[in-house]
Protein backbone atom coordinates (compact mmCIF):
# COMPACT_ATOMS: atom_id res chain seq x y z
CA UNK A 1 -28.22 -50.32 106.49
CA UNK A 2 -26.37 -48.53 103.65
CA UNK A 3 -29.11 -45.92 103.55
CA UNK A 4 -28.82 -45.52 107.41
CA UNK A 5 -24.92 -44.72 107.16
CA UNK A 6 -25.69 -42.12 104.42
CA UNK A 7 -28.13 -39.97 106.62
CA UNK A 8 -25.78 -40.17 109.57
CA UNK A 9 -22.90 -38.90 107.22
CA UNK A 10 -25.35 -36.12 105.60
CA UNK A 11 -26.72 -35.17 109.13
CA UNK A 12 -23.19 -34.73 110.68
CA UNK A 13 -21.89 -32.74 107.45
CA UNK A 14 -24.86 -30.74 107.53
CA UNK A 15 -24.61 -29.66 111.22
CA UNK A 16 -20.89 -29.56 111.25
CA UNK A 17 -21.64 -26.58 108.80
CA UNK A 18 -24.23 -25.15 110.50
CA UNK A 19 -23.12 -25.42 113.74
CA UNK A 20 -19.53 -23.83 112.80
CA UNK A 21 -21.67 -20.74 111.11
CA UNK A 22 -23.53 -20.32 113.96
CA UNK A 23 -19.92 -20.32 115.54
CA UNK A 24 -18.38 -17.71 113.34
CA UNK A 25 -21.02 -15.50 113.17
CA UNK A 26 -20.72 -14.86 116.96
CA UNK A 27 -17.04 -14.35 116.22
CA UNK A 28 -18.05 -11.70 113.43
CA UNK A 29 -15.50 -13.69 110.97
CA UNK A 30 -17.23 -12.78 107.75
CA UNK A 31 -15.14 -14.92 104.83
CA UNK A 32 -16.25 -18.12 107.25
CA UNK A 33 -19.70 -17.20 107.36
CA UNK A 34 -20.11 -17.18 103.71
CA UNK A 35 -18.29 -20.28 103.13
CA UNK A 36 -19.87 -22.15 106.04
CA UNK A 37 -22.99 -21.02 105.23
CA UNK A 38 -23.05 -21.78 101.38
CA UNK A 39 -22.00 -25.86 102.04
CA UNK A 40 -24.82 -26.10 104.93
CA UNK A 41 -27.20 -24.87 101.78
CA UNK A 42 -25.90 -27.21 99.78
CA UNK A 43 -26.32 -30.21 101.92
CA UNK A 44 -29.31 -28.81 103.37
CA UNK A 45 -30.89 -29.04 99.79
CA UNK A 46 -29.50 -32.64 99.27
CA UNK A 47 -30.73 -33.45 102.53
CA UNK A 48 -34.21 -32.37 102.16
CA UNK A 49 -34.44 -34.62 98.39
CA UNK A 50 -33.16 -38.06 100.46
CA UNK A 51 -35.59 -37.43 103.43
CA UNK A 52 -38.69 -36.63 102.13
CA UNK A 53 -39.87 -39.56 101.90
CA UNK A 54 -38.03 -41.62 104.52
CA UNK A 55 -39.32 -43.66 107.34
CA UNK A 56 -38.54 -43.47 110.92
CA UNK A 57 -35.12 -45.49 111.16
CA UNK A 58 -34.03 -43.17 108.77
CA UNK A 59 -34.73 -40.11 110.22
CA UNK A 60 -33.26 -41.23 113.44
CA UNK A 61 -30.02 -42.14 111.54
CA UNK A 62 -30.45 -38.26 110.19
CA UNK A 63 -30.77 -37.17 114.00
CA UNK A 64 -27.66 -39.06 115.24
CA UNK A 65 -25.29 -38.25 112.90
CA UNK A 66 -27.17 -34.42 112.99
CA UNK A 67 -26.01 -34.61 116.95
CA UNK A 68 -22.01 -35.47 116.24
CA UNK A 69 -22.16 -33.01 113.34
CA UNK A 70 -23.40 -30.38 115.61
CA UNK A 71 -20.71 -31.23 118.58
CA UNK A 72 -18.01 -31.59 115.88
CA UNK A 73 -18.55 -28.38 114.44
CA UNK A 74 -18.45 -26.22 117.06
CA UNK A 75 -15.25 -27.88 118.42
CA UNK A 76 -13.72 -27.30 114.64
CA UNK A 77 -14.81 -23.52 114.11
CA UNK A 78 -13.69 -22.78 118.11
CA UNK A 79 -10.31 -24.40 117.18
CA UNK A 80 -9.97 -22.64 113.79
CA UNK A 81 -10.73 -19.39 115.40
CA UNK A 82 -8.76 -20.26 118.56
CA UNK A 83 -11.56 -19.16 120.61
């Protein structure tokens, strides 16, 4: 269960990051592209080591928390921006 909470958390960092770059790069907003983009490399790389040799449950957990991250993000980086 403890693993499960960890790849929801690293799934909804990582796409909370990605999810805002893809955000800001519409916007052209350079200084967030590099930072948003360096952090989902960083998690991306973490998250790659902890799922490589996971089974099912945990890549659903991954998935879920991927999904929030995603809506999250793009509701963060269109408030930041006030777009």
């Amino acid at each position: 269960m403890q693993k499960d909470i960890k790849l929801i958390l690293i799934g909804f960092v990582q796409l909370l990051f990605l999810s805002a770059n893809t955000f800001f790069i519409a916007y052209k907003n350079i200084p967030m592209i590099a930072i948003s983009c360096f952090l989902t490399n960083i998690v991306f790389s973490y998250s790659v080591k902890v799922l490589a040799f996971s089974g099912m449950r945990q890549r659903i957990s991954f998935s879920i928390g991927c999904t929030f991250g995603c809506i999250a993000g793009t509701l963060i980086a269109s408030f930041i921006l006030g777009a």
